[in-house]
Protein backbone atom coordinates (compact mmCIF):
# COMPACT_ATOMS: atom_id res chain seq x y z
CA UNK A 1 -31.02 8.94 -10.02
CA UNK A 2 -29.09 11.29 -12.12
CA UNK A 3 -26.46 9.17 -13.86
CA UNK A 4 -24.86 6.33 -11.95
CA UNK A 5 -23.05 4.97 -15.42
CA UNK A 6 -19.47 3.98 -14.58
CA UNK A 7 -18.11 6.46 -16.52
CA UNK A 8 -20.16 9.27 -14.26
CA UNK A 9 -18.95 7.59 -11.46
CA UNK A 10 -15.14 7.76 -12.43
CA UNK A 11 -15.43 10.85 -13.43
CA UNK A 12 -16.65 12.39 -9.64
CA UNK A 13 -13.89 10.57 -8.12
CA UNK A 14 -11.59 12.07 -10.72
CA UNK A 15 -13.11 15.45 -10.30
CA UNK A 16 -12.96 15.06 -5.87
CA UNK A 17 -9.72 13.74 -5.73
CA UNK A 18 -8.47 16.71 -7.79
CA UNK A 19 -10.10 19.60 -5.69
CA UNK A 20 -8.08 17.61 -2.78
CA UNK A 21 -5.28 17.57 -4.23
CA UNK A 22 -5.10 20.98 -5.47
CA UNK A 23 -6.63 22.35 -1.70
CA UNK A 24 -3.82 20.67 -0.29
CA UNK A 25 -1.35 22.34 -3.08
CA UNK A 26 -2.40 25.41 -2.17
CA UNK A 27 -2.27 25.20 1.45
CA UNK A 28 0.96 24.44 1.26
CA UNK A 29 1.99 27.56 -0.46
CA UNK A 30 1.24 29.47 2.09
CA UNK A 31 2.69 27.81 4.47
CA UNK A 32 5.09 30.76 6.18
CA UNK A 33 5.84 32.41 9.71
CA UNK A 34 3.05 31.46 11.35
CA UNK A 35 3.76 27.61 10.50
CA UNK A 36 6.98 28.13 12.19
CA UNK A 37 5.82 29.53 15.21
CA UNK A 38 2.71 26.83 15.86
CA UNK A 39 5.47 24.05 15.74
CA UNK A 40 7.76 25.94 18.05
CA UNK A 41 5.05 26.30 20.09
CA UNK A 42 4.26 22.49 19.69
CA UNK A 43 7.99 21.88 20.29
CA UNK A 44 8.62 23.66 23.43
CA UNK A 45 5.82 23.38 25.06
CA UNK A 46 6.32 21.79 28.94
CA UNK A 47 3.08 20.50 28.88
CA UNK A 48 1.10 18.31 26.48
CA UNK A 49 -1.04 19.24 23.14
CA UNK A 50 -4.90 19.26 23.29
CA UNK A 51 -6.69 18.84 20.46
CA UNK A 52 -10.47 20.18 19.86
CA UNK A 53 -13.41 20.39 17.53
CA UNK A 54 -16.64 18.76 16.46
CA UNK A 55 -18.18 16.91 13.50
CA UNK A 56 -15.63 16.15 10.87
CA UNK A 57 -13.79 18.50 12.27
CA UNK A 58 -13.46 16.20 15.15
CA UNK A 59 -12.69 13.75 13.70
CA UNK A 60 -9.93 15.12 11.91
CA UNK A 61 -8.99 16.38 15.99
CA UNK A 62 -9.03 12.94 16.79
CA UNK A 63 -6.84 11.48 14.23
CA UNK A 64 -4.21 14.70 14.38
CA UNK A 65 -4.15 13.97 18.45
CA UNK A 66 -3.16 10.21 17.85
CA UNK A 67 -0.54 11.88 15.42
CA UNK A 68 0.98 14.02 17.47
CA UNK A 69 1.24 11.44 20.57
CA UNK A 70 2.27 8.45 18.38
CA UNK A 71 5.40 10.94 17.10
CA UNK A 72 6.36 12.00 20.53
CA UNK A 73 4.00 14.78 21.59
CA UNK A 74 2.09 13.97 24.22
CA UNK A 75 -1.03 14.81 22.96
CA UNK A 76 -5.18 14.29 24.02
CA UNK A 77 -8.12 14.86 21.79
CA UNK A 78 -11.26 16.99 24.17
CA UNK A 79 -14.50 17.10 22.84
CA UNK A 80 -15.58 20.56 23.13
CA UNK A 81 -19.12 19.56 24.75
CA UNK A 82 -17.62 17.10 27.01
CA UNK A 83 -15.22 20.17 28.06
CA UNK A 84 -17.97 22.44 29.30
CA UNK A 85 -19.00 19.26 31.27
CA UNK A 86 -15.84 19.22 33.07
CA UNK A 87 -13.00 18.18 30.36
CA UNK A 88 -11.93 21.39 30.93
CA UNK A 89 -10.04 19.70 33.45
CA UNK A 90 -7.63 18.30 30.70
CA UNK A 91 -5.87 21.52 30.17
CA UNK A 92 -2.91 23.18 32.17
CA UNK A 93 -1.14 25.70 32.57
CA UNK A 94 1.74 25.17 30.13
CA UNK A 95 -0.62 23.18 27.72
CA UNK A 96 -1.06 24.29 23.52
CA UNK A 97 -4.66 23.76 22.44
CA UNK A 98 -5.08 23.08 19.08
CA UNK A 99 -8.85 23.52 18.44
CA UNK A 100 -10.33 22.94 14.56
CA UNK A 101 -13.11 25.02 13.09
CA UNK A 102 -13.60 25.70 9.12
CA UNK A 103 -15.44 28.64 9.76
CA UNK A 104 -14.19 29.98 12.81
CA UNK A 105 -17.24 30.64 14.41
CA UNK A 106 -18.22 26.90 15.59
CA UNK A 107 -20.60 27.76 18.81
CA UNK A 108 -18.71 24.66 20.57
CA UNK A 109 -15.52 26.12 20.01
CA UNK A 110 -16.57 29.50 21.10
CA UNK A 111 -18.05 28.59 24.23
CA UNK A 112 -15.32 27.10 25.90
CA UNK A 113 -12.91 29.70 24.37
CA UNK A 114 -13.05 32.19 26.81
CA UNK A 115 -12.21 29.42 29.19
CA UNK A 116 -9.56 28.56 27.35
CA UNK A 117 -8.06 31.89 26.89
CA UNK A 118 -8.47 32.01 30.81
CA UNK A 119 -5.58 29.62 31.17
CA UNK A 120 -1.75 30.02 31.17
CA UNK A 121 -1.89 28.06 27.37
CA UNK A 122 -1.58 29.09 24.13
CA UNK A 123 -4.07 28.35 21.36
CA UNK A 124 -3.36 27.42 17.98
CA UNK A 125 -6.31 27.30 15.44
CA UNK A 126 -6.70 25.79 12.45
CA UNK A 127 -9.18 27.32 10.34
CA UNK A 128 -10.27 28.53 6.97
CA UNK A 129 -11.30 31.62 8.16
CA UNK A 130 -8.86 34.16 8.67
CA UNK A 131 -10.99 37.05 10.20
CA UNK A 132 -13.27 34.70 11.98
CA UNK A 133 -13.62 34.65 15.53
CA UNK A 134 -11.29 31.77 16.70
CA UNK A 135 -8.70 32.64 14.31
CA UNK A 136 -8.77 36.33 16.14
CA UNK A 137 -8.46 34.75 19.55
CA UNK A 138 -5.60 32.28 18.82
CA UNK A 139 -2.05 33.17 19.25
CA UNK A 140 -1.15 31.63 15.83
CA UNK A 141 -3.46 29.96 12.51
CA UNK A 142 -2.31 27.59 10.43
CA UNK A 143 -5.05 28.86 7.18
CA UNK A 144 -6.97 25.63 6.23
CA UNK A 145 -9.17 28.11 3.89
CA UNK A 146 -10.06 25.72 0.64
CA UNK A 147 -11.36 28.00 -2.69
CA UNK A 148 -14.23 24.82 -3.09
CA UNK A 149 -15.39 21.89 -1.30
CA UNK A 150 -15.12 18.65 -3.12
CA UNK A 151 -18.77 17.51 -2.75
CA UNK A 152 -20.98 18.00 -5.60
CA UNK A 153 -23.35 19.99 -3.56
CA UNK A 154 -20.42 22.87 -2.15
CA UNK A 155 -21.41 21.63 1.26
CA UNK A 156 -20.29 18.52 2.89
CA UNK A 157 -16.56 19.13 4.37
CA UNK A 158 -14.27 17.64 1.98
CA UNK A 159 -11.28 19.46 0.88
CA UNK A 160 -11.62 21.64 3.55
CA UNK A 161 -11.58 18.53 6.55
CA UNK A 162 -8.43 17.22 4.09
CA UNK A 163 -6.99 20.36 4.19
CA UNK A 164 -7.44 20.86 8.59
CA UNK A 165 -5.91 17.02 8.43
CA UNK A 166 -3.08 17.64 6.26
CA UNK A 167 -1.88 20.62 8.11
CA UNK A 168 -2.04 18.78 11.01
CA UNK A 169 0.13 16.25 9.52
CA UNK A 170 2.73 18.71 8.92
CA UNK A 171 2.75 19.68 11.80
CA UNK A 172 3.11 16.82 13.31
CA UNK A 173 6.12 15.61 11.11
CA UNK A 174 7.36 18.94 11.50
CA UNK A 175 7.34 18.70 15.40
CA UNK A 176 9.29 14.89 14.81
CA UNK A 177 11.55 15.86 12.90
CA UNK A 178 12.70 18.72 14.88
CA UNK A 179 12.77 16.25 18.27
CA UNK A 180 15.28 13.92 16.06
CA UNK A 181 12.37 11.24 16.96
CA UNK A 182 14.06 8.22 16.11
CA UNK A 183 12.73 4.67 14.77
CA UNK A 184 13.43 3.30 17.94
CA UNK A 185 11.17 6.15 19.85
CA UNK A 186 8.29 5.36 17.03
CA UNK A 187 9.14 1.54 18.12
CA UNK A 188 8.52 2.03 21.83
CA UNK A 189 5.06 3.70 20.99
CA UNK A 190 4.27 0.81 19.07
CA UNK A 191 5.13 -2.33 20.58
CA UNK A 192 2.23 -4.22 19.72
CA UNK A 193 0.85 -5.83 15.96
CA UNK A 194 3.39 -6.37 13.10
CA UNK A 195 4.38 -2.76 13.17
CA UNK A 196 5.97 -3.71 16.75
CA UNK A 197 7.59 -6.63 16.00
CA UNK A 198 9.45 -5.26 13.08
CA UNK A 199 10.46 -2.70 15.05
CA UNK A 200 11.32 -4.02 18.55
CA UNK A 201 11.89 -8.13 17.78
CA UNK A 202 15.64 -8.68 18.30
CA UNK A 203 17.68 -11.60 16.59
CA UNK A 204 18.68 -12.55 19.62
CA UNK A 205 14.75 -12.61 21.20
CA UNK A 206 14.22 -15.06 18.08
CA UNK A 207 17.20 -17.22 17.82
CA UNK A 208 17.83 -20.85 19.27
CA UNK A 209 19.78 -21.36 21.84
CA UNK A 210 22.26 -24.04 23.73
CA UNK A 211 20.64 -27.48 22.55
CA UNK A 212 18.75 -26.25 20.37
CA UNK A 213 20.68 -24.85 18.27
CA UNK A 214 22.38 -27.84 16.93
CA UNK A 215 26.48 -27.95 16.39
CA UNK A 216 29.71 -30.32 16.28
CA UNK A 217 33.11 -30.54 15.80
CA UNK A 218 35.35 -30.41 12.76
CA UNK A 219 36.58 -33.56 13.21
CA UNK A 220 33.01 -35.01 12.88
CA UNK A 221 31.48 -36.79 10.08
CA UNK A 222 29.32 -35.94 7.53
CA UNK A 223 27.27 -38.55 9.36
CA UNK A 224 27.17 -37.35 12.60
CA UNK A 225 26.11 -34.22 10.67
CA UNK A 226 22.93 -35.55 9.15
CA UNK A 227 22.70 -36.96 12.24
CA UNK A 228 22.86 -34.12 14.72
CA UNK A 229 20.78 -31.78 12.41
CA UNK A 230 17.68 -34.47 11.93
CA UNK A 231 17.57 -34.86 15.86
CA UNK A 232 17.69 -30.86 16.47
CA UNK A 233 14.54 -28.71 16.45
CA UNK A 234 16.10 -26.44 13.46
CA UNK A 235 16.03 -29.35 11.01
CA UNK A 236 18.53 -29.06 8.17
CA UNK A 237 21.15 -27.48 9.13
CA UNK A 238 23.98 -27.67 11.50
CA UNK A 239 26.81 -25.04 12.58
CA UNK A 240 30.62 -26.59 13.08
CA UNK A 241 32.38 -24.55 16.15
CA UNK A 242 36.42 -24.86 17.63
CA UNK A 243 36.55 -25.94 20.78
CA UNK A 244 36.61 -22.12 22.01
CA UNK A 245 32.51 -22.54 20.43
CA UNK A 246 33.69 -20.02 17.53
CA UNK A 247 32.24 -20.55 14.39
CA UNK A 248 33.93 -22.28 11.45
CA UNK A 249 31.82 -23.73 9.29
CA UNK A 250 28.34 -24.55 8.18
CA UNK A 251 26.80 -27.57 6.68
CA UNK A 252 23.28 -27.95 5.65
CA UNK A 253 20.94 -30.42 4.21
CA UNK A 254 20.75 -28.86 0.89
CA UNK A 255 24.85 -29.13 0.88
CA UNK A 256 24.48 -32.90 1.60
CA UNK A 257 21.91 -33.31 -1.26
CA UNK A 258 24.51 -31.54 -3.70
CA UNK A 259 27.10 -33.31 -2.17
CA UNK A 260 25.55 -36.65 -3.12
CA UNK A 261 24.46 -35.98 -6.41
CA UNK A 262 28.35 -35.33 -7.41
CA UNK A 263 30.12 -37.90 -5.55
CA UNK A 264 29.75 -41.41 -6.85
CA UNK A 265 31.06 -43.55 -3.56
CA UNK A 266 28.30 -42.31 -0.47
CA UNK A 267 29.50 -44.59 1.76
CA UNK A 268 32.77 -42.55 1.52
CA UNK A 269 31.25 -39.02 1.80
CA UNK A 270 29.44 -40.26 4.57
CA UNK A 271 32.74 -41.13 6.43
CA UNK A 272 34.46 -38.32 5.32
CA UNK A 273 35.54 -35.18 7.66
CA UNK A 274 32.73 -32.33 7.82
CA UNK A 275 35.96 -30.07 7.96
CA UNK A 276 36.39 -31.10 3.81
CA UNK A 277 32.78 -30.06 2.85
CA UNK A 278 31.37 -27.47 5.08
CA UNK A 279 30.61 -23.65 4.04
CA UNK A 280 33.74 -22.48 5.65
CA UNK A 281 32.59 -18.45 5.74
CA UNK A 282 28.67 -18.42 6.09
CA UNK A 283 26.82 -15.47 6.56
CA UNK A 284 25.91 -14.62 9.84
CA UNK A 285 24.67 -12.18 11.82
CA UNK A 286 24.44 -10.51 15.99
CA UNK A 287 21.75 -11.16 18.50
CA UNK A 288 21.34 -7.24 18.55
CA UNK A 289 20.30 -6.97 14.85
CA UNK A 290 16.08 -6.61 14.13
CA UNK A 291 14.68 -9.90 13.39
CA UNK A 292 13.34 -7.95 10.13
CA UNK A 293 16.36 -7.10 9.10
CA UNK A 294 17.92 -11.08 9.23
CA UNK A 295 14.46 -12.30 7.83
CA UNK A 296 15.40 -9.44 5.11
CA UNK A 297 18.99 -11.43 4.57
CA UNK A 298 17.32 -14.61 4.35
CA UNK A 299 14.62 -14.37 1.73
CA UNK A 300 17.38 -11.83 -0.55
CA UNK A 301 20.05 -15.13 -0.32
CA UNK A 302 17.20 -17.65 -0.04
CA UNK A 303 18.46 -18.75 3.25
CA UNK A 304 16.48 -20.75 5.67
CA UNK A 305 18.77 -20.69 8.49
CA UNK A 306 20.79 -17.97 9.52
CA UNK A 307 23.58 -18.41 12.37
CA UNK A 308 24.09 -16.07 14.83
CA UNK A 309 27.35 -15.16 16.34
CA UNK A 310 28.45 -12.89 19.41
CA UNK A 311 31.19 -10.24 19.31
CA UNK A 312 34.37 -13.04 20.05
CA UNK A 313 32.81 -14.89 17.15
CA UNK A 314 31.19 -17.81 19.32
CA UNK A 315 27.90 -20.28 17.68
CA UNK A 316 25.40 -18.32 20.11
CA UNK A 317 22.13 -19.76 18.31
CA UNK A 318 20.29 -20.26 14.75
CA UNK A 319 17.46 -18.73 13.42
CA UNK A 320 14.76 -20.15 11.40
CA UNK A 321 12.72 -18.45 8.77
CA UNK A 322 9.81 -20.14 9.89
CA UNK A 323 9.76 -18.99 13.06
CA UNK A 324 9.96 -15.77 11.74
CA UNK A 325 7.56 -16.26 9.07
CA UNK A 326 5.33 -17.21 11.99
CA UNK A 327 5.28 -14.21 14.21
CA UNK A 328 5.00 -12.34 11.03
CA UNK A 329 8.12 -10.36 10.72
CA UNK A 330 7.77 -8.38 7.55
């Protein structure tokens, strides 16, 4: 063991993340035409992206594949040994291969090439390589070349598998933006985990509804307040509605509490008309809204209750942070 003191150990990190950093700088200077035209190919392509290479290459295949189909390219990662086995069968006419090699002359890459080429596609290579084989053969490269790799060695890929994955990322993004790929199309190809339910979890898929969602009448008491919102599954609060159902007013336990500290005679505020101490403009919001975004309103205003209203202004339901908080809407 050479020198495993912390400072030694700091400084290779240092010294890697730097080489990746600046591989990635540089790649992106020369970033030009041929950029353009791999994401116009990307773009207009009537059939789907397939992705290729081994090792870490791969693996960086892999992870620019679930990019690209996550984003709104259909988009499948083939293993190029699998593919003289008979994933060959993944590509068609129409298709754009993307296929990964840092040298260019990666025998699995080169053997299914020619069957490849043999197909109405078109290929685009990414590769550090310029005059290497595959980058001859493809119809565009995006240049992954990388001056040094970040290993101490100069041989495990590194900056050089960074460099294949960032370009892929740019591509990708590239690709998105161009589609005007929206947050609800990211939404719908992500409907499950946290992720989903910030993006796809309505208000209104939330909120509760008819008797649960407890209301009265202006000319109630605050009694029949405390009552009706003690009784209701959202506890602690309570919305007043007209007879139309529109909402006028909201009254909540933490309004009683500060009620009763300033009034000496309870029995009186007790008796007296809701219509006299209710929030008379609360904020509310639509069923149509993200549930993120209300949970967003509640915890910037501290609310724990947030009333939800429909487009004539009607008491529709009542959400509760909890709930929320519970199917982990952040």
């Amino acid at each position: 063991m050479r020198d495993a003191s912390p400072e030694a150990i700091l400084n290779q990190a240092r010294q890697t993340l730097d080489i990746e950093v600046e591989a990635i700088r540089a790649a992106a200077a020369r970033l030009g035409d041929d950029f353009v035209r791999a994401a116009e190919l990307v773009l207009h392509t009537s059939g789907r992206v397939i992705v290729s290479g081994i090792g870490k290459s791969g693996a960086v295949g892999r992870k620019i594949a679930s990019t690209l189909a996550s984003t709104g390219t259909p988009a499948h990662f083939m293993h190029p040994a699998e593919a003289l086995h008979g994933d060959l069968g993944m590509i068609a006419d129409g298709d754009v291969v993307i296929m990964l090699s840092n040298s260019g002359e990666t025998r699995e890459i080169l053997d299914i090439l020619p069957a490849v080429k043999r197909r109405q596609v078109k290929v685009i290579a990414i590769c550090g390589v310029r005059d290497s084989t595959l980058s001859q053969a493809a119809d565009v490269t995006l240049d992954a070349a990388c001056e040094r790799e970040a290993c101490p060695l100069g041989l495990a890929p590194t900056a050089s598998a960074l460099v294949a994955l960032a370009l892929g990322d740019a591509l990708a993004m590239a690709v998105m933006a161009a589609r005007g790929f929206s947050t609800d199309d990211y939404a719908a190809t992500h409907p499950g985990g946290a992720l989903g339910r910030r993006l796809l979890l309505r208000v209104g898929d939330v909120m509760h509804t008819g008797a649960d969602n407890p209301t009265i009448t202006p000319d109630a008491t605050v009694l029949d307040a405390l009552l009706t919102m003690s009784t209701a599954p959202v506890r602690g609060v309570v919305t007043v509605v007209d007879r139309a159902g529109r909402l006028v007013g909201l009254f909540t336990d933490g309004d009683f509490r500060v009620l009763m500290q300033r009034e000496v005679n309870h029995e009186a505020v007790l008796k007296g008309p809701i219509a006299e101490v209710m929030t008379r403009t609360p904020t509310t919001v639509g069923p149509d809204i993200l549930a993120a975004e209300a949970l967003s309103i509640m915890e910037r205003r501290e609310f724990d209750n947030l009333p939800v209203v429909d487009e004539e202004g009607r008491a529709i339901g009542m959400v509760d942070i909890q709930d929320l908080m519970k199917l982990r809407v952040i």
